[in-house]
C-alpha atoms as a PDB file:
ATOM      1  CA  UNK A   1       0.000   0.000   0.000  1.00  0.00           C
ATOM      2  CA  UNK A   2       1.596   3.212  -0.836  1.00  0.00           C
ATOM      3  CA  UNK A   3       1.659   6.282   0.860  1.00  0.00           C
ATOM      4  CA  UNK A   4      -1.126   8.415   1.540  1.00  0.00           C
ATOM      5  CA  UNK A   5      -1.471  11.330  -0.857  1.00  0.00           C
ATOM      6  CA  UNK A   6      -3.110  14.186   0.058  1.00  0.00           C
ATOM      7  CA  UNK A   7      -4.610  17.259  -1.812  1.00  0.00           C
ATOM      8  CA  UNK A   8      -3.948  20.622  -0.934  1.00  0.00           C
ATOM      9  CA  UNK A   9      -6.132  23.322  -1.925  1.00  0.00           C
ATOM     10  CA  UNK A  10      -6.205  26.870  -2.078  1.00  0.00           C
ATOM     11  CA  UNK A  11      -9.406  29.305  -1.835  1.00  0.00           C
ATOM     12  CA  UNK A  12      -6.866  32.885  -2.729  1.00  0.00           C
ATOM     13  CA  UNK A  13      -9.585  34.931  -2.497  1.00  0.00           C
ATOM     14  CA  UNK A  14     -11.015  36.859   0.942  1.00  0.00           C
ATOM     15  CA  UNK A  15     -14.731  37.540   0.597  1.00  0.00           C
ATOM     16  CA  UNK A  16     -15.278  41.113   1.130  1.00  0.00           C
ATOM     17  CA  UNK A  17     -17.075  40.893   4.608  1.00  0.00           C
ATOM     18  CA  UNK A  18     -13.608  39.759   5.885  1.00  0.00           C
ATOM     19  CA  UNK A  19     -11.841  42.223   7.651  1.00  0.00           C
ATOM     20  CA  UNK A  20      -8.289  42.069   5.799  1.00  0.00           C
ATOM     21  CA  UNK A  21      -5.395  42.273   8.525  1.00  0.00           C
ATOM     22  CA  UNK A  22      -2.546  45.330   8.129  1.00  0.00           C
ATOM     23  CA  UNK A  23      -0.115  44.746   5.609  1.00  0.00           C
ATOM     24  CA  UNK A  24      -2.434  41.823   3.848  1.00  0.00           C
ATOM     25  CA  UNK A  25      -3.793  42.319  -0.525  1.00  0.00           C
ATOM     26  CA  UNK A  26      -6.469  40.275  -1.208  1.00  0.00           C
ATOM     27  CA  UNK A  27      -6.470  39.549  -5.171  1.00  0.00           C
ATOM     28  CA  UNK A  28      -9.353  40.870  -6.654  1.00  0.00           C
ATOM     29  CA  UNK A  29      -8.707  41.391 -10.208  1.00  0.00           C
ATOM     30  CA  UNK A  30      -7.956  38.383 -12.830  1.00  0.00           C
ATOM     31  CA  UNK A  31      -4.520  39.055 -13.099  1.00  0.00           C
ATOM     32  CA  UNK A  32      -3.888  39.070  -9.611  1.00  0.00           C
ATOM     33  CA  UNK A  33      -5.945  35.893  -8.546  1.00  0.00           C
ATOM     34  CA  UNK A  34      -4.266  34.087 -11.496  1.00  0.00           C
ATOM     35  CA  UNK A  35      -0.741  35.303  -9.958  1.00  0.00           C
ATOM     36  CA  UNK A  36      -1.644  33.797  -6.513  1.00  0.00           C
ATOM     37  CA  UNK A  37      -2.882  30.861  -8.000  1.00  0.00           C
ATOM     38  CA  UNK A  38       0.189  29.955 -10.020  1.00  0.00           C
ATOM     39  CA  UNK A  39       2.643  31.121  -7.481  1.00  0.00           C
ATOM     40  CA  UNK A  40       0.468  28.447  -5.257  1.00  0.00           C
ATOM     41  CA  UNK A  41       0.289  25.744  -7.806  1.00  0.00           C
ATOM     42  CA  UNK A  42       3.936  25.934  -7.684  1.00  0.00           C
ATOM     43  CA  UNK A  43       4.151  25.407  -3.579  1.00  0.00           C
ATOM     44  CA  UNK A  44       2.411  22.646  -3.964  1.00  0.00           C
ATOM     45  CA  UNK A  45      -1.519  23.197  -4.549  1.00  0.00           C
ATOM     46  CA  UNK A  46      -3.249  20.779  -6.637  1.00  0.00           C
ATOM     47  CA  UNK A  47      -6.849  22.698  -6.954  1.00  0.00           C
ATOM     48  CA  UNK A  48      -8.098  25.964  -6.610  1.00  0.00           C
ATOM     49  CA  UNK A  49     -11.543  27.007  -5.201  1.00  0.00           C
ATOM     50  CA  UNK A  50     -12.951  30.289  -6.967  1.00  0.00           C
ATOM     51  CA  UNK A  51     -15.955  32.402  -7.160  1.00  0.00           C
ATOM     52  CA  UNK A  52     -17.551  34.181 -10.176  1.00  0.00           C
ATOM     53  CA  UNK A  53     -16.449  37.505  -9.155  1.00  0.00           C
ATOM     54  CA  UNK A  54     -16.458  41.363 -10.216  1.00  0.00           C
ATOM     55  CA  UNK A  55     -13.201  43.958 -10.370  1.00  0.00           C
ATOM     56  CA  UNK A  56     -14.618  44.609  -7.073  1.00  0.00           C
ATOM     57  CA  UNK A  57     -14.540  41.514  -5.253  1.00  0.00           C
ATOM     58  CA  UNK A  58     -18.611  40.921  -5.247  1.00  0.00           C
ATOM     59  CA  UNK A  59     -20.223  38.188  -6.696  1.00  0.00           C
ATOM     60  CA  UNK A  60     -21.710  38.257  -9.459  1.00  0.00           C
ATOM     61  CA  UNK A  61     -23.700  36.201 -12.169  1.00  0.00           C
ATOM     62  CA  UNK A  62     -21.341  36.948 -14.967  1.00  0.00           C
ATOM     63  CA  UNK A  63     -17.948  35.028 -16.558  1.00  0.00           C
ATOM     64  CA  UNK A  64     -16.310  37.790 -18.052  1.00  0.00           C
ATOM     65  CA  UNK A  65     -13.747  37.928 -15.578  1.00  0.00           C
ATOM     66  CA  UNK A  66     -13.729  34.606 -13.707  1.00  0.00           C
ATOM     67  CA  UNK A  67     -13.317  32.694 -17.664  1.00  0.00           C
ATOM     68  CA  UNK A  68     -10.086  35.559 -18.106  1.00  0.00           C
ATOM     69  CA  UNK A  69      -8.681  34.507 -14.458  1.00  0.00           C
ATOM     70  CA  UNK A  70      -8.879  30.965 -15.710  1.00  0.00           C
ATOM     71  CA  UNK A  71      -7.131  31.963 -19.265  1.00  0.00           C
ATOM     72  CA  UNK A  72      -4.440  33.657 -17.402  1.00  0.00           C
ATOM     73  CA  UNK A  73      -4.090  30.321 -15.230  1.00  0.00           C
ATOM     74  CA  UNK A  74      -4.186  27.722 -18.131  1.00  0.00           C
ATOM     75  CA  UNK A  75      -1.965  29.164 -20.008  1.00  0.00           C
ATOM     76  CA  UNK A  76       0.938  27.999 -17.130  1.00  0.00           C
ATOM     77  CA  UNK A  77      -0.961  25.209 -14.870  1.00  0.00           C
ATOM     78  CA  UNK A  78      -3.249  22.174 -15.175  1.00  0.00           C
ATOM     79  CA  UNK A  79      -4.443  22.892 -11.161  1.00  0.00           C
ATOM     80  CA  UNK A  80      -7.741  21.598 -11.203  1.00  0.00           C
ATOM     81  CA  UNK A  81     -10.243  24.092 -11.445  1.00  0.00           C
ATOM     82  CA  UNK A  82     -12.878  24.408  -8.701  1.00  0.00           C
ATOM     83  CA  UNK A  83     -16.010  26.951  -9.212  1.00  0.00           C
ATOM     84  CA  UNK A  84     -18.451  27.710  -6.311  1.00  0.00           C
ATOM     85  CA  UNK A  85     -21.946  27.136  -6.249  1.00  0.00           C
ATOM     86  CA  UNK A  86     -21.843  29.027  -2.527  1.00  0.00           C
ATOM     87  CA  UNK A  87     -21.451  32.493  -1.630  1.00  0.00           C
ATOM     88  CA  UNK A  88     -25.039  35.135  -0.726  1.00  0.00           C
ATOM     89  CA  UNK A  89     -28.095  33.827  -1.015  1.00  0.00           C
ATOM     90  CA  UNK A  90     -29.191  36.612  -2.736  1.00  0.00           C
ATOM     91  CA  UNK A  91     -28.344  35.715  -5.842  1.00  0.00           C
ATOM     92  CA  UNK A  92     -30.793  33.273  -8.165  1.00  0.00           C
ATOM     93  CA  UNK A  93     -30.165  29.445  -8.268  1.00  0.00           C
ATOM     94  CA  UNK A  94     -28.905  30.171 -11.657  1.00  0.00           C
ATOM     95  CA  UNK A  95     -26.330  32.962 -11.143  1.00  0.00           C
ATOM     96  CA  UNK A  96     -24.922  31.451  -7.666  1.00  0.00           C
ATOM     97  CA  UNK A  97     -23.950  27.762 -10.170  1.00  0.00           C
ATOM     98  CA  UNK A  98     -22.587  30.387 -12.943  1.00  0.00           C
ATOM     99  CA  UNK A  99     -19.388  28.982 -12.756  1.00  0.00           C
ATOM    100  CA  UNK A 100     -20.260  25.831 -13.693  1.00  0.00           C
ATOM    101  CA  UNK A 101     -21.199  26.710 -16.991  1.00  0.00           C
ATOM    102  CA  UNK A 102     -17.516  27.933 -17.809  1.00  0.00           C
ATOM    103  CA  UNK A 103     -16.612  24.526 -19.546  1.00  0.00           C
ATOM    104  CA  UNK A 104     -12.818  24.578 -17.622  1.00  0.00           C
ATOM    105  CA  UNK A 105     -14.663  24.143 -14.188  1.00  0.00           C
ATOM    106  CA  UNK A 106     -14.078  20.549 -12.942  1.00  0.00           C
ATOM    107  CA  UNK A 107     -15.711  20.573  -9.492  1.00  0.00           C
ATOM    108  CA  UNK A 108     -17.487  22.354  -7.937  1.00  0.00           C
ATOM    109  CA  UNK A 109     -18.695  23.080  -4.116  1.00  0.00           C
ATOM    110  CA  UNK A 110     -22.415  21.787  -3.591  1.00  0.00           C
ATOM    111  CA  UNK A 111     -23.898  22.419  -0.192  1.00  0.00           C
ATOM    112  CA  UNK A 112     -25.588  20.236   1.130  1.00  0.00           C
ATOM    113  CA  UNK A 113     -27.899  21.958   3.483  1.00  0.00           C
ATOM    114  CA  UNK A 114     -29.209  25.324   5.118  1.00  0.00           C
ATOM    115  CA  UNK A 115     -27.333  26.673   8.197  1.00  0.00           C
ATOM    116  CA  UNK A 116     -27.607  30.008  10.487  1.00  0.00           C
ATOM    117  CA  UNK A 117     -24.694  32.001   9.094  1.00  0.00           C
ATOM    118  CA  UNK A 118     -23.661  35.011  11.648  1.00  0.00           C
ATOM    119  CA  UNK A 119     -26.726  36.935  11.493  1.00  0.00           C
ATOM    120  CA  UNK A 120     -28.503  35.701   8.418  1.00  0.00           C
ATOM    121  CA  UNK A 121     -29.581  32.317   7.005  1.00  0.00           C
ATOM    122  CA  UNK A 122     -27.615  30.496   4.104  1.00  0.00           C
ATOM    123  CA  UNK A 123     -30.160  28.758   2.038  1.00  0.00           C
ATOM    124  CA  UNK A 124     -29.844  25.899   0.390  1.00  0.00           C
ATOM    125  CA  UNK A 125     -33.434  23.892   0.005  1.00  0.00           C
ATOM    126  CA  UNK A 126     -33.651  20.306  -1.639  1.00  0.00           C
ATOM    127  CA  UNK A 127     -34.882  21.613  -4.813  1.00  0.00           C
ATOM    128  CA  UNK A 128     -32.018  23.678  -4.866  1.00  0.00           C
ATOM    129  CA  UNK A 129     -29.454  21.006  -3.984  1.00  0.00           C
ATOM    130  CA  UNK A 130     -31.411  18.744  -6.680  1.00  0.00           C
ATOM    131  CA  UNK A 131     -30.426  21.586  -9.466  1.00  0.00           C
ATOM    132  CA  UNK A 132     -27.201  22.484  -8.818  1.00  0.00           C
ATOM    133  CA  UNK A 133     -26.178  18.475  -8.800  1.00  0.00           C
ATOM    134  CA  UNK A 134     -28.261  17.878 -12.087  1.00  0.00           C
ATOM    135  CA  UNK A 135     -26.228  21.072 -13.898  1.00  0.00           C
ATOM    136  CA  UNK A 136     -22.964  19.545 -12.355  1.00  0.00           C
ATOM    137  CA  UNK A 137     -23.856  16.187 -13.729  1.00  0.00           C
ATOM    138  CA  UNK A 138     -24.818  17.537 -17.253  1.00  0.00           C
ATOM    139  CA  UNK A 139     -21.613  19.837 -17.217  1.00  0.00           C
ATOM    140  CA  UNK A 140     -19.147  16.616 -16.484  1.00  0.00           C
ATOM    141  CA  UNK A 141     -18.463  18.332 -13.416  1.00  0.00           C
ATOM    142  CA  UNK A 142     -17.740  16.908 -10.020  1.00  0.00           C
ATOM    143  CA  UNK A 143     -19.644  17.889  -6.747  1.00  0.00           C
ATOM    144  CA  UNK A 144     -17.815  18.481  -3.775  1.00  0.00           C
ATOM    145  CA  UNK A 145     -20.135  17.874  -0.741  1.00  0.00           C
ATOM    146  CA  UNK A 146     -20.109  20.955   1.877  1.00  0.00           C
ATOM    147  CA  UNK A 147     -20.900  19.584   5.115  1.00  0.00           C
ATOM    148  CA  UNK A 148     -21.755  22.191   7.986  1.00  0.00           C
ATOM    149  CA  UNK A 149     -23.427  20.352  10.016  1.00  0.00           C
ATOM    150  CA  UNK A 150     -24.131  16.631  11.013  1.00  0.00           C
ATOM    151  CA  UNK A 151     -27.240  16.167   9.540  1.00  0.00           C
ATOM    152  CA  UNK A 152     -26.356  17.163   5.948  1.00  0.00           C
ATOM    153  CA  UNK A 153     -24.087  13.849   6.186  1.00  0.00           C
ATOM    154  CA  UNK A 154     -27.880  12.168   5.939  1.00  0.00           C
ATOM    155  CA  UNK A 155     -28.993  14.285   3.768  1.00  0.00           C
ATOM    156  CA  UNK A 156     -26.413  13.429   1.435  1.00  0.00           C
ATOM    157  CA  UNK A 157     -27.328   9.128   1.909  1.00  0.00           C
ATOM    158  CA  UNK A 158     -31.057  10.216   0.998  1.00  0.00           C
ATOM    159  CA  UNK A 159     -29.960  12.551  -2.415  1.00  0.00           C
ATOM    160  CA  UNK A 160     -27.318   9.376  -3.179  1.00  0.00           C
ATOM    161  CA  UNK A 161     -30.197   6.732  -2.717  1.00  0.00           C
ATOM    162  CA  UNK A 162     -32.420   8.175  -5.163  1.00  0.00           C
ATOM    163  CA  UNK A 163     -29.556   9.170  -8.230  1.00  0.00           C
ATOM    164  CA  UNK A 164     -29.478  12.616  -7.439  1.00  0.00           C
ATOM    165  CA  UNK A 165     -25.756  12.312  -6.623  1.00  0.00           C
ATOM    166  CA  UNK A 166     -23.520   9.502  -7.749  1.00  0.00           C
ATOM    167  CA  UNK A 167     -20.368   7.529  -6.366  1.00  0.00           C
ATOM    168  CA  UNK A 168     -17.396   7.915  -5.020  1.00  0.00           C
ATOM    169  CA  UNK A 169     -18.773  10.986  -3.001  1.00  0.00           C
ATOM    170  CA  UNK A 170     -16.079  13.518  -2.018  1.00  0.00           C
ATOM    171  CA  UNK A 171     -17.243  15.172   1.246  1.00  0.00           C
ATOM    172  CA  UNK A 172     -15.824  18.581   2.416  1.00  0.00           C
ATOM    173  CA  UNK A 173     -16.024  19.356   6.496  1.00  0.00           C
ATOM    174  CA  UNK A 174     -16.892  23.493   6.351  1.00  0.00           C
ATOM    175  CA  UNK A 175     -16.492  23.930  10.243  1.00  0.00           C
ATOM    176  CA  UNK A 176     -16.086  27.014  11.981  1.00  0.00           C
ATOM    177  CA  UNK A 177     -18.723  29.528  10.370  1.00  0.00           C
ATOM    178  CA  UNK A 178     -20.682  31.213  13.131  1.00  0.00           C
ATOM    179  CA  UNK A 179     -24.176  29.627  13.614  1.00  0.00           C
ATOM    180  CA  UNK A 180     -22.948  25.728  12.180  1.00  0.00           C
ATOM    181  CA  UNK A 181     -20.383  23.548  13.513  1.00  0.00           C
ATOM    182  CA  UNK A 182     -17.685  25.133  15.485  1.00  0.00           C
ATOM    183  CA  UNK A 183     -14.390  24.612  14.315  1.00  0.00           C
ATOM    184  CA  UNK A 184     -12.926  21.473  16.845  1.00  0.00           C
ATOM    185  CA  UNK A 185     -11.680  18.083  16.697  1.00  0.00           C
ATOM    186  CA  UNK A 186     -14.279  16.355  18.216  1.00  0.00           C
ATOM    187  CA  UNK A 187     -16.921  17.665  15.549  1.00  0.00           C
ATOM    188  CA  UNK A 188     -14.581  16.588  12.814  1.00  0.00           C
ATOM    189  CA  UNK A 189     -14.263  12.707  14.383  1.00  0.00           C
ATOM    190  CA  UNK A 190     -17.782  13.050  14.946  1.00  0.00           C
ATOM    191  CA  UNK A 191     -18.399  13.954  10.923  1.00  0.00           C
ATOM    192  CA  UNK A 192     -15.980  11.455  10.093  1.00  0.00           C
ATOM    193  CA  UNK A 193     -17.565   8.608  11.507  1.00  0.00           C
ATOM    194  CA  UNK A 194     -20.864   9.050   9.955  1.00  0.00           C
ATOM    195  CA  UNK A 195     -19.730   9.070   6.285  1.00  0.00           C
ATOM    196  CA  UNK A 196     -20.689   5.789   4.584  1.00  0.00           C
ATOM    197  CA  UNK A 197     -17.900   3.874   3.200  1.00  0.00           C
ATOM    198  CA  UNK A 198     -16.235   4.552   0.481  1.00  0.00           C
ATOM    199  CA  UNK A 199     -16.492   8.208   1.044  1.00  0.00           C
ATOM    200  CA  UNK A 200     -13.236  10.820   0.652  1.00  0.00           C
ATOM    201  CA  UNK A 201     -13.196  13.770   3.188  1.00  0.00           C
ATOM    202  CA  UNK A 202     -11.844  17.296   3.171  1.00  0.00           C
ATOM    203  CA  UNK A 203     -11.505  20.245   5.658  1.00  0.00           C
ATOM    204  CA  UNK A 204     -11.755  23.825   5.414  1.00  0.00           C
ATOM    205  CA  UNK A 205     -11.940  25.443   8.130  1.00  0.00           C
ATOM    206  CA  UNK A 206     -13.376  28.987   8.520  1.00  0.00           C
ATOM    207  CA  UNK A 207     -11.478  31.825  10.827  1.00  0.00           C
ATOM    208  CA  UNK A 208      -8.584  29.313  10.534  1.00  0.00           C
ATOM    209  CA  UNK A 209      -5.724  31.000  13.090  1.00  0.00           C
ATOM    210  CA  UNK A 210      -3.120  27.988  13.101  1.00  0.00           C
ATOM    211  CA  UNK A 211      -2.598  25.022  11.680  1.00  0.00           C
ATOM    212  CA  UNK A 212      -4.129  22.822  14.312  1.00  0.00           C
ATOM    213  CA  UNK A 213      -7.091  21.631  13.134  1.00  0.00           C
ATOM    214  CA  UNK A 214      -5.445  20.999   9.550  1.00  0.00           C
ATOM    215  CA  UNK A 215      -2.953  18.638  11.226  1.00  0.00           C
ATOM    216  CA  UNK A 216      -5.815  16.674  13.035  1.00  0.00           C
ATOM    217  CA  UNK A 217      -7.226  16.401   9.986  1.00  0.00           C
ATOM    218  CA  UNK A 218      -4.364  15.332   7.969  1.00  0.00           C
ATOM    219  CA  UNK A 219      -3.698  12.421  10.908  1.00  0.00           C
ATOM    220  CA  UNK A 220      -6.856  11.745  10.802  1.00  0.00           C
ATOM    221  CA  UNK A 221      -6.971  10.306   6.801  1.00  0.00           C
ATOM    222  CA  UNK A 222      -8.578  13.127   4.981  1.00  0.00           C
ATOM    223  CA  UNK A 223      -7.794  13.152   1.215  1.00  0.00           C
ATOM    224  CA  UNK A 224      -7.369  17.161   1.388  1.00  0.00           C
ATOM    225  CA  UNK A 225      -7.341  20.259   3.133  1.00  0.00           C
ATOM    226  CA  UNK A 226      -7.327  23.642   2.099  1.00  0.00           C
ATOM    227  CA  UNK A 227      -5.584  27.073   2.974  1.00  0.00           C
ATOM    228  CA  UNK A 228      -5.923  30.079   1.696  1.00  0.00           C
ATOM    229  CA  UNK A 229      -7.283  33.880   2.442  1.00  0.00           C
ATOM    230  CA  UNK A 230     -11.112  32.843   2.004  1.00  0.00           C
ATOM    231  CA  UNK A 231     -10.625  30.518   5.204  1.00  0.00           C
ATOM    232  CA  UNK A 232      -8.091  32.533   7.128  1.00  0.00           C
ATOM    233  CA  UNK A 233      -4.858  34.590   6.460  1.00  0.00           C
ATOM    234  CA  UNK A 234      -2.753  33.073   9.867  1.00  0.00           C
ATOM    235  CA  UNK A 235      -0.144  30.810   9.923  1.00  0.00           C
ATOM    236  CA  UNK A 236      -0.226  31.506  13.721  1.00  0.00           C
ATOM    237  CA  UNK A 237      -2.491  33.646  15.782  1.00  0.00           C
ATOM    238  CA  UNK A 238      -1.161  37.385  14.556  1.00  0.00           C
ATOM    239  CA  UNK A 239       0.906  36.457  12.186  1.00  0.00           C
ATOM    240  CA  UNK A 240      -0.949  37.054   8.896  1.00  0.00           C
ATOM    241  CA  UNK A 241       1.212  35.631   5.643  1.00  0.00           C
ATOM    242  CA  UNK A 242       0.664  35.500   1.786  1.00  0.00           C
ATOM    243  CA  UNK A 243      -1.424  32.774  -0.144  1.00  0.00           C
ATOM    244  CA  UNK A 244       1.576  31.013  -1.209  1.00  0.00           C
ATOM    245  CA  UNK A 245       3.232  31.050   2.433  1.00  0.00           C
ATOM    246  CA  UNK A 246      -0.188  29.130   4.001  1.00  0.00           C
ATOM    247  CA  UNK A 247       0.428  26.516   1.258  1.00  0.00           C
ATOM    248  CA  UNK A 248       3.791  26.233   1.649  1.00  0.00           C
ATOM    249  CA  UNK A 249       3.132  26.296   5.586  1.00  0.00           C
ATOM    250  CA  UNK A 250       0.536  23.058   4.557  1.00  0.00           C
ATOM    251  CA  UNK A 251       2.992  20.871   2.145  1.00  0.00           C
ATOM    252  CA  UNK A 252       5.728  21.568   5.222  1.00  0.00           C
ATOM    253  CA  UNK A 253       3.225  20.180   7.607  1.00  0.00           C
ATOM    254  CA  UNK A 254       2.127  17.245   5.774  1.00  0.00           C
ATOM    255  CA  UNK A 255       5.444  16.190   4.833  1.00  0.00           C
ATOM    256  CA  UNK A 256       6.292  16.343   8.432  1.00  0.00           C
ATOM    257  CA  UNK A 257       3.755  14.229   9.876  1.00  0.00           C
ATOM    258  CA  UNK A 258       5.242  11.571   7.227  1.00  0.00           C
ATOM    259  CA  UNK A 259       2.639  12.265   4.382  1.00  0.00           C
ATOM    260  CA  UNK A 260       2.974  13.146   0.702  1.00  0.00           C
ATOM    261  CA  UNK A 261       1.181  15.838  -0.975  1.00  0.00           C
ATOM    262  CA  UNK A 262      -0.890  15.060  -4.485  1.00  0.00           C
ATOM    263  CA  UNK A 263       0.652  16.397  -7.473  1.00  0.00           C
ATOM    264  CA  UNK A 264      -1.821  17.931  -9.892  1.00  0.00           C
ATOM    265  CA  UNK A 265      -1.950  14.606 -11.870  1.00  0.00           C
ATOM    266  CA  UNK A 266      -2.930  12.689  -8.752  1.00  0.00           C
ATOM    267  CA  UNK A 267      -5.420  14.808  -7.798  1.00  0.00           C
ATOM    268  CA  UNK A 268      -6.958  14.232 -10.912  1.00  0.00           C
ATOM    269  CA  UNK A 269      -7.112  10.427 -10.319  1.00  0.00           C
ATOM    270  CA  UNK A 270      -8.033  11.102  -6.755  1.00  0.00           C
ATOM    271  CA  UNK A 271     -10.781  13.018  -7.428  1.00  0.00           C
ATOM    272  CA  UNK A 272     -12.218  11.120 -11.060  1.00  0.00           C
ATOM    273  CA  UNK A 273     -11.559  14.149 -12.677  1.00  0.00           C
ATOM    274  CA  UNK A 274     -11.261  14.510 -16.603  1.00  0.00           C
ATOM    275  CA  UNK A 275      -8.565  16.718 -18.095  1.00  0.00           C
ATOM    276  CA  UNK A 276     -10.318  20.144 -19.697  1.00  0.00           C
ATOM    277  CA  UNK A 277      -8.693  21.840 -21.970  1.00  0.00           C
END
């Protein structure tokens, strides 16, 4: 049995709620983001999470410049390409799954559930859940499964048992967004345990201010975690570093626990993932 691989992922991008520390840029613009991202797929990142953004940072419903970021990207890096489904509410079913209609998008996040988030509520009914994994499934593009809370882990078994979503599933543990699952090892074990077999697990975790949780994760056998301004911008508590200094702080820490990190090849096996061009 060889070793365990595991994929490390970067989310560049800071959503615009986030109060930046001193001292921090948060890419905005394509040319930017595409810097980070190659500078990142160079540490060691094998995918990239994005949203469908404007030259301001807010989401939008339009390509224009999330399909540029992505030219500027391909034209020096196969990382796989990750579009999100997430992000405000606000937005229609169709404009908040724009990205996977760019035909370079490979997976894409899927939540799997509503949740209290902060103040409001992040909405995410059946119906919608049903559409966004039909689109993905029409689009060749693989779901990963954002978890927030225990229950979505059953939610998931019910949308598998009647086709909506299809095997192997690739679960993602979102913990530490205020009003779901606090951010804490026993809420991962507990998560992990309830996945049916033959399952693959991630972590993100939101407000990240060390590495802690990330190295409970990677000893615990999850197939990736991710880094990365969206999540957190802390190596250690107050000391804020660049995009390409949390991944390198991530391939460091999985190759000293005795792991290897997934080139971008092997993530593509990992994760059943067909090359776009």
């Amino acid at each position: 049995m060889g070793t365990h691989k595991i994929i490390v992922s970067v989310a560049p991008v800071a959503h615009m709620e986030k109060t930046i520390p001193h001292g921090v840029k948060n890419p905005v613009v394509p040319e930017e983001i595409a810097q980070e991202v190659l500078d990142c797929a160079r540490a060691g990142a094998s995918m990239v999470h994005l949203h469908v953004r404007d030259a301001s940072g807010a989401q939008v419903g339009e390509l224009d410049l999330f399909s540029h970021t992505i030219d500027l990207i391909r034209k020096e890096s196969d990382i796989v390409i990750q579009g999100s489904t997430g992000g405000k509410s606000a937005l229609s079913l169709e404009q908040r799954s724009v990205s996977v209609d760019e035909p370079r998008v490979q997976m894409a996040s899927l939540n799997m559930g509503s949740t209290n988030f902060g103040d409001g509520v992040y909405i995410n009914t059946w119906d919608d859940i049903r559409y966004w994994a039909t689109k993905m499934k029409q689009n060749k593009v693989v779901p990963e499964l954002e978890v927030f809370d225990l229950s979505m882990v059953e939610a998931i078994r019910v949308l598998h048992a009647e086709g909506t979503l299809s095997n192997p599933l690739h679960f993602n543990f979102s913990l530490g967004f205020t009003g779901a699952l606090p951010a804490t090892a026993d809420n991962l074990f507990r998560l992990k345990q309830a996945l049916p077999p033959g399952s693959t697990w991630s972590l993100i975790h939101e407000g990240m201010e060390d590495f802690s949780l990330i190295a409970v994760a990677v000893g615990s056998g999850a197939a990736g975690i991710r880094v990365g301004y969206e999540d957190g911008f802390f190596i250690r508590p107050g000391q804020p570093a660049r995009n390409v200094e949390l991944v390198e702080h991530a391939v460091d820490l999985i190759h000293a626990m005795g792991y290897e990190v997934a080139t971008i090849g092997e993530a593509y096996e990992l994760l059943g993932i067909r090359k776009k061009l």
